[in-house]
PDB file of N, CA and C in Angstrom:
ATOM      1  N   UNK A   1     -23.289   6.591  26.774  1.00  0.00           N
ATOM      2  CA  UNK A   1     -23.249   5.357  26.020  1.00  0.00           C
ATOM      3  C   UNK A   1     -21.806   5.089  25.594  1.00  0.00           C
ATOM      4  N   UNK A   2     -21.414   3.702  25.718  1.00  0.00           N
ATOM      5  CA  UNK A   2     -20.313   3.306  25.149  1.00  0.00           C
ATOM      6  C   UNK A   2     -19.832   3.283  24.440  1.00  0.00           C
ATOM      7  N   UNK A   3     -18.663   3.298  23.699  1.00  0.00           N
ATOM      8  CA  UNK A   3     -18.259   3.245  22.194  1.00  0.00           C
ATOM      9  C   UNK A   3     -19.018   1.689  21.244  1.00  0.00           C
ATOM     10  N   UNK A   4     -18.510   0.806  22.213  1.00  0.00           N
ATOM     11  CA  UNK A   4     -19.199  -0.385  21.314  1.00  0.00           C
ATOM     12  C   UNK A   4     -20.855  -0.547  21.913  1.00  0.00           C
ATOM     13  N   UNK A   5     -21.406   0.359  22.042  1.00  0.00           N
ATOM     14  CA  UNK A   5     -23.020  -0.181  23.244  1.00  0.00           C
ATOM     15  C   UNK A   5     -23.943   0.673  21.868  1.00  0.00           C
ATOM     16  N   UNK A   6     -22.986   1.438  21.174  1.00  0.00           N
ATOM     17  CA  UNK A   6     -23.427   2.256  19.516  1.00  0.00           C
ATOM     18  C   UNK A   6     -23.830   1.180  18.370  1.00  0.00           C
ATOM     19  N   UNK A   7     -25.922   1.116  18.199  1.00  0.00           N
ATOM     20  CA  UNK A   7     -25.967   0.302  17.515  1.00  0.00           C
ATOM     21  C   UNK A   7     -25.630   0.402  15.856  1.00  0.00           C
ATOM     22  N   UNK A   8     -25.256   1.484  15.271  1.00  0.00           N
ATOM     23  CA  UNK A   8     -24.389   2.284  14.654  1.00  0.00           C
ATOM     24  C   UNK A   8     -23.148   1.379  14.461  1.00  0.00           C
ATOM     25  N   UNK A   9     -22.434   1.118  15.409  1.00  0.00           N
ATOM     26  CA  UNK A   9     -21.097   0.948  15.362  1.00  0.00           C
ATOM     27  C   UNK A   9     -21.174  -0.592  15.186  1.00  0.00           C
ATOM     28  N   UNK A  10     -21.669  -1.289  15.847  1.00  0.00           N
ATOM     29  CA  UNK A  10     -22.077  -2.720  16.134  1.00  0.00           C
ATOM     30  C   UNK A  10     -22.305  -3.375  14.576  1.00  0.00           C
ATOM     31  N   UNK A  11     -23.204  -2.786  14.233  1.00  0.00           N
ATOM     32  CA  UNK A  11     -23.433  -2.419  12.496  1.00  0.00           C
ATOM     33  C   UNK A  11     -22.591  -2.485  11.390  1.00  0.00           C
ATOM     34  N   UNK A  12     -22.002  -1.629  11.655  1.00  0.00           N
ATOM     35  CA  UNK A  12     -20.792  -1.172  11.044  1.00  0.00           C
ATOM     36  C   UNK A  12     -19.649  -2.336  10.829  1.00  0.00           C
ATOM     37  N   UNK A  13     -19.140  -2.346  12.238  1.00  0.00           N
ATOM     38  CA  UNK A  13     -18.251  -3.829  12.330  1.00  0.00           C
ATOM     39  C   UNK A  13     -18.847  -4.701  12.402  1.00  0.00           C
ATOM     40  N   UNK A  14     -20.054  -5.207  12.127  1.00  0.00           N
ATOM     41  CA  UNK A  14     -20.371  -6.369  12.087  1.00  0.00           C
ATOM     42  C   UNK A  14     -20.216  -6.299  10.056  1.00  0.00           C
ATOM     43  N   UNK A  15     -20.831  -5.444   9.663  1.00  0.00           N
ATOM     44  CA  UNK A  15     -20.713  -5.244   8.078  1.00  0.00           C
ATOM     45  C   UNK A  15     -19.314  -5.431   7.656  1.00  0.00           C
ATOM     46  N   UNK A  16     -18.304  -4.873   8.675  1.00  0.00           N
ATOM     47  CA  UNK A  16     -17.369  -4.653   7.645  1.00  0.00           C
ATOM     48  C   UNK A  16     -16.880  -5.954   7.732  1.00  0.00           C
ATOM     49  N   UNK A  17     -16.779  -6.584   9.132  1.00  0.00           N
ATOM     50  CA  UNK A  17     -16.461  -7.738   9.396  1.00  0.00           C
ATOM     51  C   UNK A  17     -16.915  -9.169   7.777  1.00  0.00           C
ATOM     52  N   UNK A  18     -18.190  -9.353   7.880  1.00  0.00           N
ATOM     53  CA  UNK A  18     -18.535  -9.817   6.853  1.00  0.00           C
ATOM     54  C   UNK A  18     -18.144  -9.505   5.657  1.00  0.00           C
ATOM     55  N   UNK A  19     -18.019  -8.337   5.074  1.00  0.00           N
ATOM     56  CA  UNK A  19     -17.479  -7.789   4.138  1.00  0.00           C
ATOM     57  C   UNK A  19     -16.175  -8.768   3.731  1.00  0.00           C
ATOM     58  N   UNK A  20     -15.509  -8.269   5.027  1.00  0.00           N
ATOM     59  CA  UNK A  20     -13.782  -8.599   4.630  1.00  0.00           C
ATOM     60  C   UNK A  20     -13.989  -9.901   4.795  1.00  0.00           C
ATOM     61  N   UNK A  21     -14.574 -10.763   5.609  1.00  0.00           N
ATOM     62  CA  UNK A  21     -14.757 -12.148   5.366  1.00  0.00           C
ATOM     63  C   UNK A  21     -14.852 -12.869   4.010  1.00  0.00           C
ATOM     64  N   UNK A  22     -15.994 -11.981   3.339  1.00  0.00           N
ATOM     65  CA  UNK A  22     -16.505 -12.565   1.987  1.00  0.00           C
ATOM     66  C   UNK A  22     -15.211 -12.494   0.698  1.00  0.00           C
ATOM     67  N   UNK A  23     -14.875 -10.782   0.855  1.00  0.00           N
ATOM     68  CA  UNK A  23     -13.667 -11.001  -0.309  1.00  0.00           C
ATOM     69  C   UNK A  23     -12.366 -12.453  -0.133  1.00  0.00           C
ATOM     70  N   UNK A  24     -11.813 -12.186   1.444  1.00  0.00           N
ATOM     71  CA  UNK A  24     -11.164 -12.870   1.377  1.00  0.00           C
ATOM     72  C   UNK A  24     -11.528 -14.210   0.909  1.00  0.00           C
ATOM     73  N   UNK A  25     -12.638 -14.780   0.941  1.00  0.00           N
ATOM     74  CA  UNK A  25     -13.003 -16.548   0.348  1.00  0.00           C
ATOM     75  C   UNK A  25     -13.031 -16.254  -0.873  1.00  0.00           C
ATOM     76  N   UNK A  26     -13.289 -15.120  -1.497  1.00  0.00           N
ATOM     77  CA  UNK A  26     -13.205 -15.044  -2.722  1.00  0.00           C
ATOM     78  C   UNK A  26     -12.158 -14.656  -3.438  1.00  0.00           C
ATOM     79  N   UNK A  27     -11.544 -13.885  -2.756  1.00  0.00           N
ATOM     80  CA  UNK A  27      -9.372 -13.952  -2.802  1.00  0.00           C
ATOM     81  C   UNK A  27      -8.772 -15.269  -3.435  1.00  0.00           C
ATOM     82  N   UNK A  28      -9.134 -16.045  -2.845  1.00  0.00           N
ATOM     83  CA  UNK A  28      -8.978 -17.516  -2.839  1.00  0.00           C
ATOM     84  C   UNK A  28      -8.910 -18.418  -4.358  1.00  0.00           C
ATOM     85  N   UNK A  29      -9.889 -17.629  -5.185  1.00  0.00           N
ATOM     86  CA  UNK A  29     -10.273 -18.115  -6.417  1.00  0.00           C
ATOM     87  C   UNK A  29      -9.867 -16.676  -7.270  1.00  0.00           C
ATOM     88  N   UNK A  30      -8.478 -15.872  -6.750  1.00  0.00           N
ATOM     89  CA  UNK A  30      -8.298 -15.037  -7.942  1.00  0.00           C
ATOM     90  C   UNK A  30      -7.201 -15.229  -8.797  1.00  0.00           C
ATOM     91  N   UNK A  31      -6.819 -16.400  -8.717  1.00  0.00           N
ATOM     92  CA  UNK A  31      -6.028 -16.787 -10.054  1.00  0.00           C
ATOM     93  C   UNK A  31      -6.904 -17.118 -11.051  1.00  0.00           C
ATOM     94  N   UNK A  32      -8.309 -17.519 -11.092  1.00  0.00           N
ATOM     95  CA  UNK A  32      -8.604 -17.971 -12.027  1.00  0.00           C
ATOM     96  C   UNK A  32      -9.677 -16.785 -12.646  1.00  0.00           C
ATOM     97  N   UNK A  33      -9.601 -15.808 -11.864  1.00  0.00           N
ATOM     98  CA  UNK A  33     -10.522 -14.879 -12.675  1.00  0.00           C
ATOM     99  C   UNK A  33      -9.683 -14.178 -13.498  1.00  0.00           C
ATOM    100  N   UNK A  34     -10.366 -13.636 -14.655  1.00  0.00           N
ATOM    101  CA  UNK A  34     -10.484 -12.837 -15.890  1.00  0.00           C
ATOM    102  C   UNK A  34      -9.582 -11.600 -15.154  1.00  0.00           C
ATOM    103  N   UNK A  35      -9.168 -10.733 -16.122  1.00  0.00           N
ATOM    104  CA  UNK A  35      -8.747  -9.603 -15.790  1.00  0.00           C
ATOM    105  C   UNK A  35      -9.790  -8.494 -15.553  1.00  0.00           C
ATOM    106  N   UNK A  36     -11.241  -8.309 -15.729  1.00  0.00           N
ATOM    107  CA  UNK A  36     -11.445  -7.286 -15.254  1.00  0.00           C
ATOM    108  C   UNK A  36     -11.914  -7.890 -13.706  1.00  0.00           C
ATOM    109  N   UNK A  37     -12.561  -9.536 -13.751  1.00  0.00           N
ATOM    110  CA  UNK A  37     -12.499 -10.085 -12.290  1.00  0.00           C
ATOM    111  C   UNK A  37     -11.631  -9.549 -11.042  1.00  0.00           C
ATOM    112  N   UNK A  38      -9.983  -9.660 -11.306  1.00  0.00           N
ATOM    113  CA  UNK A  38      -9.082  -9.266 -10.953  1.00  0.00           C
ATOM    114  C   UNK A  38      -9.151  -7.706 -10.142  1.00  0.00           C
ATOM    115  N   UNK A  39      -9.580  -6.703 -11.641  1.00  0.00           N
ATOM    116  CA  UNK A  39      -9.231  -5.616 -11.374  1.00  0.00           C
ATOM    117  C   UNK A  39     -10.738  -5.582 -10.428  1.00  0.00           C
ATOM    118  N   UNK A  40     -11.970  -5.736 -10.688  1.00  0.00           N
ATOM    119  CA  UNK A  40     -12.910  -5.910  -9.564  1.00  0.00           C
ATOM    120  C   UNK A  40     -12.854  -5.909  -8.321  1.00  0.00           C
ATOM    121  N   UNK A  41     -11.614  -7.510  -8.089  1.00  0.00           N
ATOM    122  CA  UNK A  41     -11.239  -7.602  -6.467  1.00  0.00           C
ATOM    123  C   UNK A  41     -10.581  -6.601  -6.003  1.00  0.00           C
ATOM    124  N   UNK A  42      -9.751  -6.442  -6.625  1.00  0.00           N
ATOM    125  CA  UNK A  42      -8.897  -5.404  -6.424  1.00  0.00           C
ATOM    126  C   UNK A  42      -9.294  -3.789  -5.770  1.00  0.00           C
ATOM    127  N   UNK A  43     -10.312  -3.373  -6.900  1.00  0.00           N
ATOM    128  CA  UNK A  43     -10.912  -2.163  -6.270  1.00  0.00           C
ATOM    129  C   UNK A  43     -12.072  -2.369  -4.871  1.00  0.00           C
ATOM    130  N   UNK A  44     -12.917  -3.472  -4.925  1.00  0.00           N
ATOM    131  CA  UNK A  44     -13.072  -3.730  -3.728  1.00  0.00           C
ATOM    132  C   UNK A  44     -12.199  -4.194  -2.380  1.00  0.00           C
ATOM    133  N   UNK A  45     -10.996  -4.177  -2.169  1.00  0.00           N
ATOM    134  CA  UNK A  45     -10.375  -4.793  -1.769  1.00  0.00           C
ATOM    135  C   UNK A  45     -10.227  -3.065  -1.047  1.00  0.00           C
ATOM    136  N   UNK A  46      -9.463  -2.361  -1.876  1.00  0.00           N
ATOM    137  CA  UNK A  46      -9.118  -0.710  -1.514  1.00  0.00           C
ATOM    138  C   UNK A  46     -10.272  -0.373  -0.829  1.00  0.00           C
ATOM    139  N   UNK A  47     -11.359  -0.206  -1.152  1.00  0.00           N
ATOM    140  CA  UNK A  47     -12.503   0.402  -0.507  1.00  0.00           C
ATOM    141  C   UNK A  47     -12.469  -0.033   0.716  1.00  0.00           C
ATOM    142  N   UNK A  48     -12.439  -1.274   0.851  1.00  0.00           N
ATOM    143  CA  UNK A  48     -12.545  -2.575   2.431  1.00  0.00           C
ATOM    144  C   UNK A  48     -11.494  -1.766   2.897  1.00  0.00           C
ATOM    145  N   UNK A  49     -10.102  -1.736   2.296  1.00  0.00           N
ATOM    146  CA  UNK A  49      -8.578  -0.811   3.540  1.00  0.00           C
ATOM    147  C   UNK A  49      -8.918   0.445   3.775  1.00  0.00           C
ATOM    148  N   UNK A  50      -9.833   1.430   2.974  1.00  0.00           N
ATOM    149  CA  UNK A  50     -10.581   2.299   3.040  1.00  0.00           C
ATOM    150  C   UNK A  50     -11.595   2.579   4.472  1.00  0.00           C
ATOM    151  N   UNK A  51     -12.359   1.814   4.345  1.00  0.00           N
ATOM    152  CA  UNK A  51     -13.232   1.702   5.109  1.00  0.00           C
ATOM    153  C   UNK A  51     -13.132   1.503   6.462  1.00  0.00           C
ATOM    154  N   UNK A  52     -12.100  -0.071   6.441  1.00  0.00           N
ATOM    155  CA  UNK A  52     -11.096  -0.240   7.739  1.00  0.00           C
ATOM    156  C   UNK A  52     -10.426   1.064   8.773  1.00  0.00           C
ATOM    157  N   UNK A  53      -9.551   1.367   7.668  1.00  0.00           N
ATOM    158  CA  UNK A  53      -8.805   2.548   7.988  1.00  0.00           C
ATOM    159  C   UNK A  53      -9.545   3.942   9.227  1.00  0.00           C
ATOM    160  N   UNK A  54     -10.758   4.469   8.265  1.00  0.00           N
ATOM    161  CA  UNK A  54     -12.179   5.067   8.961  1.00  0.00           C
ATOM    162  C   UNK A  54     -12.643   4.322  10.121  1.00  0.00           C
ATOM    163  N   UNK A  55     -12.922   3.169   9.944  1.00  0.00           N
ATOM    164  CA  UNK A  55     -13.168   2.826  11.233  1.00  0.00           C
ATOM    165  C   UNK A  55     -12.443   2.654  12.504  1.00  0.00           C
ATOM    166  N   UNK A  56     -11.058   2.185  12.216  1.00  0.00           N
ATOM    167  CA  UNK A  56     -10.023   2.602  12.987  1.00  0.00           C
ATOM    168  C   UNK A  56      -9.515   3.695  13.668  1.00  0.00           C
ATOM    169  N   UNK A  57      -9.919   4.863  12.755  1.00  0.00           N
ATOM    170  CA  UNK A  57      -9.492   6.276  12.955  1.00  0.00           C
ATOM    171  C   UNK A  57     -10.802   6.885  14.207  1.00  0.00           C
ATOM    172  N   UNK A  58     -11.924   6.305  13.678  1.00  0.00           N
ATOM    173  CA  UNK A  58     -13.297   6.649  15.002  1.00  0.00           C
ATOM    174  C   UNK A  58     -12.884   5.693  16.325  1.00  0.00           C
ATOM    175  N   UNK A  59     -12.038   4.804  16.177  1.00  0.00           N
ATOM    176  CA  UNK A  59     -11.681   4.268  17.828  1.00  0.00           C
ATOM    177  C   UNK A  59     -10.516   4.781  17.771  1.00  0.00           C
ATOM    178  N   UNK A  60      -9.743   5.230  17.717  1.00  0.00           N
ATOM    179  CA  UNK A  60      -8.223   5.965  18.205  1.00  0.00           C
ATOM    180  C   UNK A  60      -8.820   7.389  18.266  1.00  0.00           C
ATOM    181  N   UNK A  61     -10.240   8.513  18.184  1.00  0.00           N
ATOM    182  CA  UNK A  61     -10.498   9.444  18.415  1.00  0.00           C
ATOM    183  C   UNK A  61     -11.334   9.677  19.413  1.00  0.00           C
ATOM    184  N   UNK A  62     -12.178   8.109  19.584  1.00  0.00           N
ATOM    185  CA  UNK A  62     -12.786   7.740  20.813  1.00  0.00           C
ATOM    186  C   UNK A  62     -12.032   8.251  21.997  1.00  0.00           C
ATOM    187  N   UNK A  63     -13.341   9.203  23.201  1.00  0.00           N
ATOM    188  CA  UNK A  63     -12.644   8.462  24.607  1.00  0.00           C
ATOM    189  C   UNK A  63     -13.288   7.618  24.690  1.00  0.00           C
ATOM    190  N   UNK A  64     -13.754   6.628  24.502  1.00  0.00           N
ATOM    191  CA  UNK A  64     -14.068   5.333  25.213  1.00  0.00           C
ATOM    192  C   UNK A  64     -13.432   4.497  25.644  1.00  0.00           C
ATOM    193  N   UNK A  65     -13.062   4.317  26.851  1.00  0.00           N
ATOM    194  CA  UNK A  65     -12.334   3.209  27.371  1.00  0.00           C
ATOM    195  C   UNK A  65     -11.587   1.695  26.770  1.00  0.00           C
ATOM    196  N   UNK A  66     -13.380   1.525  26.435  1.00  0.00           N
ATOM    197  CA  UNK A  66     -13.223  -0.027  25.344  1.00  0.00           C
ATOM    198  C   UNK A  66     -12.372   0.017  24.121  1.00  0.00           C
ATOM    199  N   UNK A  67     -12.895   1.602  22.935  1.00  0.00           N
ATOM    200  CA  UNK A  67     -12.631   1.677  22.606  1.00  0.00           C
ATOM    201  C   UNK A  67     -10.792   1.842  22.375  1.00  0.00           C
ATOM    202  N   UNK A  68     -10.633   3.033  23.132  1.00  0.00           N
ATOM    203  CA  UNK A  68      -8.770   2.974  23.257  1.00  0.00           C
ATOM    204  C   UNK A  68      -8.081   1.369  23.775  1.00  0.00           C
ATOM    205  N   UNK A  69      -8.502   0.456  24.315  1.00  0.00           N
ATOM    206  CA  UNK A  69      -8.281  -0.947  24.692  1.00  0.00           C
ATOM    207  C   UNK A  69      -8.130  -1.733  23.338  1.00  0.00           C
ATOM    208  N   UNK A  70      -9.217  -1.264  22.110  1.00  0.00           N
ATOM    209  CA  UNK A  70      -9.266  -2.104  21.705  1.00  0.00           C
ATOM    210  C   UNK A  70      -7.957  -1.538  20.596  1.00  0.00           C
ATOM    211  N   UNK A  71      -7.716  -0.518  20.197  1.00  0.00           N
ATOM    212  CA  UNK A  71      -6.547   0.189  19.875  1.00  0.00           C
ATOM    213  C   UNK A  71      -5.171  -0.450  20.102  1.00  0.00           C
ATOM    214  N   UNK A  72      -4.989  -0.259  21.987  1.00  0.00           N
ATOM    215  CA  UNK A  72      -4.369  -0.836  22.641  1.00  0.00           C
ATOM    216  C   UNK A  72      -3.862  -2.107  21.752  1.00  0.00           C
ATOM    217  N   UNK A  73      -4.769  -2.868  21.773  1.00  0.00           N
ATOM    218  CA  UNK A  73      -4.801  -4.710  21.777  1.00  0.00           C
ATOM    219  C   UNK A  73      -4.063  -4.619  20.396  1.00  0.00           C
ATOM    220  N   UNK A  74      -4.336  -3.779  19.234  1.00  0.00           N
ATOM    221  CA  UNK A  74      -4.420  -4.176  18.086  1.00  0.00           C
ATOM    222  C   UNK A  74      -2.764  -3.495  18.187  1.00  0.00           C
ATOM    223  N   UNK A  75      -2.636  -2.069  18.474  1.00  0.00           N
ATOM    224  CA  UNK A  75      -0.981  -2.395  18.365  1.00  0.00           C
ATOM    225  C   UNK A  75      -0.140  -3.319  18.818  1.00  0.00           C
ATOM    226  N   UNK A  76      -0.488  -3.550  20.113  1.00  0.00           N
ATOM    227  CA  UNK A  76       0.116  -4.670  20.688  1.00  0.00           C
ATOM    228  C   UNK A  76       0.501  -5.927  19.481  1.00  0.00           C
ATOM    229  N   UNK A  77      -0.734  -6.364  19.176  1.00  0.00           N
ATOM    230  CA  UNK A  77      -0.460  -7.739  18.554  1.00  0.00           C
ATOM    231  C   UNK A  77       0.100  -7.260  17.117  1.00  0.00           C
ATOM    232  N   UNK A  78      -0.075  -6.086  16.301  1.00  0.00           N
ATOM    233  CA  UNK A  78       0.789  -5.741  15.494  1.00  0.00           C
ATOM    234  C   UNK A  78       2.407  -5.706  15.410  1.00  0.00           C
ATOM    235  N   UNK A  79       2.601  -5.286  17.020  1.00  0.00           N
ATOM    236  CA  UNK A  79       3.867  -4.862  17.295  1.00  0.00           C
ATOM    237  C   UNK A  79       4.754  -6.224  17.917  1.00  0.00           C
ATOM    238  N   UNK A  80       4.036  -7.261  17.711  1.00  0.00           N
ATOM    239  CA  UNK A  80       4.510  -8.822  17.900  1.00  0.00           C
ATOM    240  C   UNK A  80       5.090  -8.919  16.719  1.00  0.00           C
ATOM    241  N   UNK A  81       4.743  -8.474  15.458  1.00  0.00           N
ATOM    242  CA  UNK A  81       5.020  -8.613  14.221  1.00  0.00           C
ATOM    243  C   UNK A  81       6.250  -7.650  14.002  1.00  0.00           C
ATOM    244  N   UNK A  82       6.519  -6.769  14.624  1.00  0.00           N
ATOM    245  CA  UNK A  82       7.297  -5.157  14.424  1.00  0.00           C
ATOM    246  C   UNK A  82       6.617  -4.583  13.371  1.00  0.00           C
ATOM    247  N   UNK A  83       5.038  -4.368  13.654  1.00  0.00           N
ATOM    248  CA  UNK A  83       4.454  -3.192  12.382  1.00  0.00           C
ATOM    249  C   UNK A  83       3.780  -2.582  13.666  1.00  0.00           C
ATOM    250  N   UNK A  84       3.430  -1.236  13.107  1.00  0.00           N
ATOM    251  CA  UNK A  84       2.176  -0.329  13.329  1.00  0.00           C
ATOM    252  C   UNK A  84       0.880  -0.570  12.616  1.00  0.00           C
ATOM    253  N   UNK A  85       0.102   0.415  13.585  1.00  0.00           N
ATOM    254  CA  UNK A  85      -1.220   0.137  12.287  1.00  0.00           C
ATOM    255  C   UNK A  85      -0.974   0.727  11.081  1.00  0.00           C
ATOM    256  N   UNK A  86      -0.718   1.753  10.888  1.00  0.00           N
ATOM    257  CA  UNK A  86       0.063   2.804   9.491  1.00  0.00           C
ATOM    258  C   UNK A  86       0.673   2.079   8.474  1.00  0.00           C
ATOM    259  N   UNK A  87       2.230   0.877   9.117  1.00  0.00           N
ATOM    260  CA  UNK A  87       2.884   0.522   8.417  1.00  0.00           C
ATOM    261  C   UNK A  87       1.883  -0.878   8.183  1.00  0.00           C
ATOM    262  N   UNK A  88       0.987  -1.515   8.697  1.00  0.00           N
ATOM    263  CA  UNK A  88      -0.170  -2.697   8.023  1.00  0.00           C
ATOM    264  C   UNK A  88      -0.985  -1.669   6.993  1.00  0.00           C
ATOM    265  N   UNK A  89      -1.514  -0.639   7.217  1.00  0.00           N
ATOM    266  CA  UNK A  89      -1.958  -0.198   5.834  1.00  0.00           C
ATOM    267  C   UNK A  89      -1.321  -0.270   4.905  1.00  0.00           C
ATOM    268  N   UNK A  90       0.115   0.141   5.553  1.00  0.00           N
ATOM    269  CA  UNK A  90       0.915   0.636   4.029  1.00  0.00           C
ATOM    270  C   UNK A  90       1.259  -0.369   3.360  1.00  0.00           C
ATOM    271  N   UNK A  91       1.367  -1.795   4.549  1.00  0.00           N
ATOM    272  CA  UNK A  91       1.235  -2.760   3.500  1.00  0.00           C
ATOM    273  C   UNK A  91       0.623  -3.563   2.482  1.00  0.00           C
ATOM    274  N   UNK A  92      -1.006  -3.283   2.997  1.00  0.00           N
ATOM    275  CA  UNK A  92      -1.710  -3.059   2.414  1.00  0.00           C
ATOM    276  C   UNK A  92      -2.163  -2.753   1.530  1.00  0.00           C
ATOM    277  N   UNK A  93      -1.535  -1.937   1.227  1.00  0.00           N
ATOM    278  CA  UNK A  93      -2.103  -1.108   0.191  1.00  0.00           C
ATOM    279  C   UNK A  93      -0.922  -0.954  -0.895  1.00  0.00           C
ATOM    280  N   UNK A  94       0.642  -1.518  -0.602  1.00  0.00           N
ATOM    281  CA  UNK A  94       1.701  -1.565  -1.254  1.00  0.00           C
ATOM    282  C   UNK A  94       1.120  -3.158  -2.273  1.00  0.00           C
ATOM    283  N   UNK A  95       0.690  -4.058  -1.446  1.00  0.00           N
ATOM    284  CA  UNK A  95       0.245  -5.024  -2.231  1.00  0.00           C
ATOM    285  C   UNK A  95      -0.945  -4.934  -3.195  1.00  0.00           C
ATOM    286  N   UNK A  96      -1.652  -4.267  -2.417  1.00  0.00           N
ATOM    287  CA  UNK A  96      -2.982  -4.038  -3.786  1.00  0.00           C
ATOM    288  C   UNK A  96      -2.267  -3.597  -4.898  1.00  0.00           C
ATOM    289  N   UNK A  97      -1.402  -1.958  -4.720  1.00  0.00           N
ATOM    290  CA  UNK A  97      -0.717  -1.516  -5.826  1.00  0.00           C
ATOM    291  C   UNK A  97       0.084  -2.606  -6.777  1.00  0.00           C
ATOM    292  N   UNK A  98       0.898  -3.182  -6.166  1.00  0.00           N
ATOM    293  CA  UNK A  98       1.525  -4.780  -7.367  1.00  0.00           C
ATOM    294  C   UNK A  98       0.667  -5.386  -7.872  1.00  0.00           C
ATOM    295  N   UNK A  99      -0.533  -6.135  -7.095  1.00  0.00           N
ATOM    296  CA  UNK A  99      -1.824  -6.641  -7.809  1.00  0.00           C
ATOM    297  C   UNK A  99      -1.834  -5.994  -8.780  1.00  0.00           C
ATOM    298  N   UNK A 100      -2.176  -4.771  -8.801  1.00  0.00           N
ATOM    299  CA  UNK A 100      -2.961  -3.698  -9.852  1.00  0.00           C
ATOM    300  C   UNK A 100      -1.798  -3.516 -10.874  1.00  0.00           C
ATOM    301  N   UNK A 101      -0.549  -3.394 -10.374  1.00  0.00           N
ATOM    302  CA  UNK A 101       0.574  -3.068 -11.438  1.00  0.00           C
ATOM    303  C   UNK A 101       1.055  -4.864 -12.114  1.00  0.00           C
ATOM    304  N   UNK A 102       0.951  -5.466 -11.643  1.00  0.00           N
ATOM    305  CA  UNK A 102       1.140  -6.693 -12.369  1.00  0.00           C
ATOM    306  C   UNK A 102      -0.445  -7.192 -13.157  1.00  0.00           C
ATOM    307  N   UNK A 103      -1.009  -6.550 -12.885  1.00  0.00           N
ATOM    308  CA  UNK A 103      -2.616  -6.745 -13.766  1.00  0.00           C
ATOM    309  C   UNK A 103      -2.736  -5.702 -14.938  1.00  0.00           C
ATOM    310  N   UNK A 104      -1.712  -4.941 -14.738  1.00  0.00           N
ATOM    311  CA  UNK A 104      -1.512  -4.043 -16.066  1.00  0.00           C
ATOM    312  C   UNK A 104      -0.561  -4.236 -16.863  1.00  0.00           C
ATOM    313  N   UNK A 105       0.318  -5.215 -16.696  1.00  0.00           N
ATOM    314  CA  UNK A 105       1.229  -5.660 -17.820  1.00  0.00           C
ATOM    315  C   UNK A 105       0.914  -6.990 -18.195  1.00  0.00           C
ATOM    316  N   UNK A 106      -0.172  -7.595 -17.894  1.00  0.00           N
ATOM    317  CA  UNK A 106      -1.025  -8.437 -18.242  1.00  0.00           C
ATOM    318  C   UNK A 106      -1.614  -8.409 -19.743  1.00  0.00           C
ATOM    319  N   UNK A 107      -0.855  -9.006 -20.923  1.00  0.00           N
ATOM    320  CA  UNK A 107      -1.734  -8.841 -22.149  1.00  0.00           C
ATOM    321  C   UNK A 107      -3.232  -9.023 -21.959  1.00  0.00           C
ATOM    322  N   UNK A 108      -3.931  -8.373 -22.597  1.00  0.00           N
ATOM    323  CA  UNK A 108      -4.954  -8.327 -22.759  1.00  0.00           C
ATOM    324  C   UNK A 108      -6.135 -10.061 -23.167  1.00  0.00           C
TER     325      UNK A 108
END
């Protein structure tokens, strides 16, 4: 069986897919939330680069063909940008950290 033919996996990225769909529309409206709103998105936001990350790491350990392709594809179009996947986490996750550090010098 294939890497993506895994109804497991299909699952999975279809969840996370939606997932990250939903925060981001709701990204959208985080100037106007409250501070623990904020800190809310925020920690869901980590879990989602979290999660990402894991799922990424099961297709770059894949042999599956599709799978390493789809690897392939994603550095590629990263590396249009001059990032890696590593250095998109790290950016990632450099921005959540400011979120979170500019949400803490936030009077109360």
């Amino acid at each position: 069986m294939g890497f993506f033919d895994s109804e497991i996996v299909q699952t999975e990225a279809k969840q996370l897919f939606e997932d990250y769909q939903s925060l981001i529309r709701l990204g959208e409206q985080y100037g106007k939330f409250d501070r623990e709103g904020k800190k809310l998105f925020i920690e869901q936001m980590e879990g989602m680069m979290d999660r990402y990350r894991i799922f990424m790491k099961r297709f770059e350990l894949s042999e599956d063909f599709m799978a390493q392709m789809s690897v392939q594809q994603l550095r590629t179009q990263l590396g249009q940008f001059g990032m890696t996947p590593q250095q998109m986490f790290d950016q990632m996750n450099l921005t959540l950290a400011r979120m979170r550090s500019d949400l803490e010098k936030q009077p109360y």
